[in-house]
Protein backbone atom coordinates (compact mmCIF):
# COMPACT_ATOMS: atom_id res chain seq x y z
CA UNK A 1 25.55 -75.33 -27.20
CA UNK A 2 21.61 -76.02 -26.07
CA UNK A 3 21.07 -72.35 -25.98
CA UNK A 4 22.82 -71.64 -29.62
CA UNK A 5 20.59 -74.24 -30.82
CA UNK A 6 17.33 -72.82 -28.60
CA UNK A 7 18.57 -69.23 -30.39
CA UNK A 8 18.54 -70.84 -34.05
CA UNK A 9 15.22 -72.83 -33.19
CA UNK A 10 13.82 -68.76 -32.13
CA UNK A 11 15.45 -67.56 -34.71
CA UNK A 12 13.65 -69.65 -38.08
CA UNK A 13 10.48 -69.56 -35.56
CA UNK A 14 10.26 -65.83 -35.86
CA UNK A 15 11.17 -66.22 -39.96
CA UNK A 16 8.32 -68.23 -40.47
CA UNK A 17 5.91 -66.60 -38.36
CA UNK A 18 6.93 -63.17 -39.88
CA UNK A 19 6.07 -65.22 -43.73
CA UNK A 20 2.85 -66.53 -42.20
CA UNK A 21 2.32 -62.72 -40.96
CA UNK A 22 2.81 -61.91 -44.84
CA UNK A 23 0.74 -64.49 -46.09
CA UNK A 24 -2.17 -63.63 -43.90
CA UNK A 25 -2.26 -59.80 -44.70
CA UNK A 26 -2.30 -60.74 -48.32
CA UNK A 27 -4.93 -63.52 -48.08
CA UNK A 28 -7.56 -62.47 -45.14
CA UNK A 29 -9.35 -58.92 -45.70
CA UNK A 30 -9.15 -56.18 -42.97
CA UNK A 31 -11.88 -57.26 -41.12
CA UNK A 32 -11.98 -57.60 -37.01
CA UNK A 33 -10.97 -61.33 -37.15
CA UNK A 34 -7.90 -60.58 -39.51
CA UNK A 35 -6.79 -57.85 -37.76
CA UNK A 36 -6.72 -60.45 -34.56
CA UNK A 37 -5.17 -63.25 -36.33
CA UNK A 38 -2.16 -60.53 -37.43
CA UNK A 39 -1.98 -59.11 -34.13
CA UNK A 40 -2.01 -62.78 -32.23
CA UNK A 41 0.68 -63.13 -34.96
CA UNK A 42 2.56 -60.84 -33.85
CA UNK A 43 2.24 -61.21 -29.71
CA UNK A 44 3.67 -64.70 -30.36
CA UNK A 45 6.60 -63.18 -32.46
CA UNK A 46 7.44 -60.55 -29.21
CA UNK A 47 6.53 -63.40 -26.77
CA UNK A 48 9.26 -65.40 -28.48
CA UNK A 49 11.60 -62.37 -28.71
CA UNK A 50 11.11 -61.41 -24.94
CA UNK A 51 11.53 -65.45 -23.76
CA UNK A 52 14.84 -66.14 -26.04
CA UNK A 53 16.59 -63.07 -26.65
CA UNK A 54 16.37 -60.79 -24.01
CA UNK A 55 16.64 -64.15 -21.19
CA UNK A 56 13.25 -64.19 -19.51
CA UNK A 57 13.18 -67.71 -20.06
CA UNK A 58 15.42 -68.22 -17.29
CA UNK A 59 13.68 -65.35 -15.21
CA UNK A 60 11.55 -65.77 -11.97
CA UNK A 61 7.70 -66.32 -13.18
CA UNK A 62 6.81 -63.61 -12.12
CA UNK A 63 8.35 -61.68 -14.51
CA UNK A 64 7.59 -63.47 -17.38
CA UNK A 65 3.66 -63.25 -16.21
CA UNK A 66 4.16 -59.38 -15.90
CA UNK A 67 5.89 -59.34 -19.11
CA UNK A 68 3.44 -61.82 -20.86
CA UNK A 69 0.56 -59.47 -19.77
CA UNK A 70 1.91 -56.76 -21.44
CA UNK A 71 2.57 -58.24 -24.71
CA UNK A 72 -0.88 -59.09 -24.61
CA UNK A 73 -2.16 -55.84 -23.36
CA UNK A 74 -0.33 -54.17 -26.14
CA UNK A 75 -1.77 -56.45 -28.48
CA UNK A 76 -5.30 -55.96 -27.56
CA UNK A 77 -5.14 -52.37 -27.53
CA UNK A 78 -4.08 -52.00 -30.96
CA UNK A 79 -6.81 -54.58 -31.96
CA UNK A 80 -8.98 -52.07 -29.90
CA UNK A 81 -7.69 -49.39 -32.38
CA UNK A 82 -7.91 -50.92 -35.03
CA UNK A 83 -11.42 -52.39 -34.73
CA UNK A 84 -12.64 -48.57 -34.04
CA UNK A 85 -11.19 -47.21 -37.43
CA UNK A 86 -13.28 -50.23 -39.20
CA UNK A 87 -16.29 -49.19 -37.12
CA UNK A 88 -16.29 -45.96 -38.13
């Protein structure tokens, strides 16, 4: 029953972060520090995804570091990419 509840906790979590993702594309302009607040956005949203859904909540801590790291690798380089198209 605590991990139903956990899952429907994730679940309006990810709702309202993918609203706030929404909101923020509409209201900041494509500059380098709304492109970061979208893509921080969004490494919470697989952060959340990775911890709930696919059990690496109850994983060693190693592998939620190694997985953590890549979320946020993946997240940097597409702020990387994105920051060179609006420096071009």
């Amino acid at each position: 029953m605590i991990v139903r509840h956990r899952l429907d906790a994730t679940l309006l979590l990810l709702v309202c972060l993918a609203l706030a993702t929404l909101g923020t594309s509409w209201i900041l302009p494509q500059t380098l520090l709304g492109n970061a607040v979208l893509l921080g956005l969004a490494g919470l949203k697989g952060q959340r995804i990775l911890l709930d859904y696919l059990g690496l909540r109850t994983a060693l801590p190693i592998w939620r570091g190694l997985v953590g790291a890549w979320v946020l690798g993946v997240a940097c380089f597409a702020w990387l990419a994105s920051a060179a198209a609006l420096l071009r």
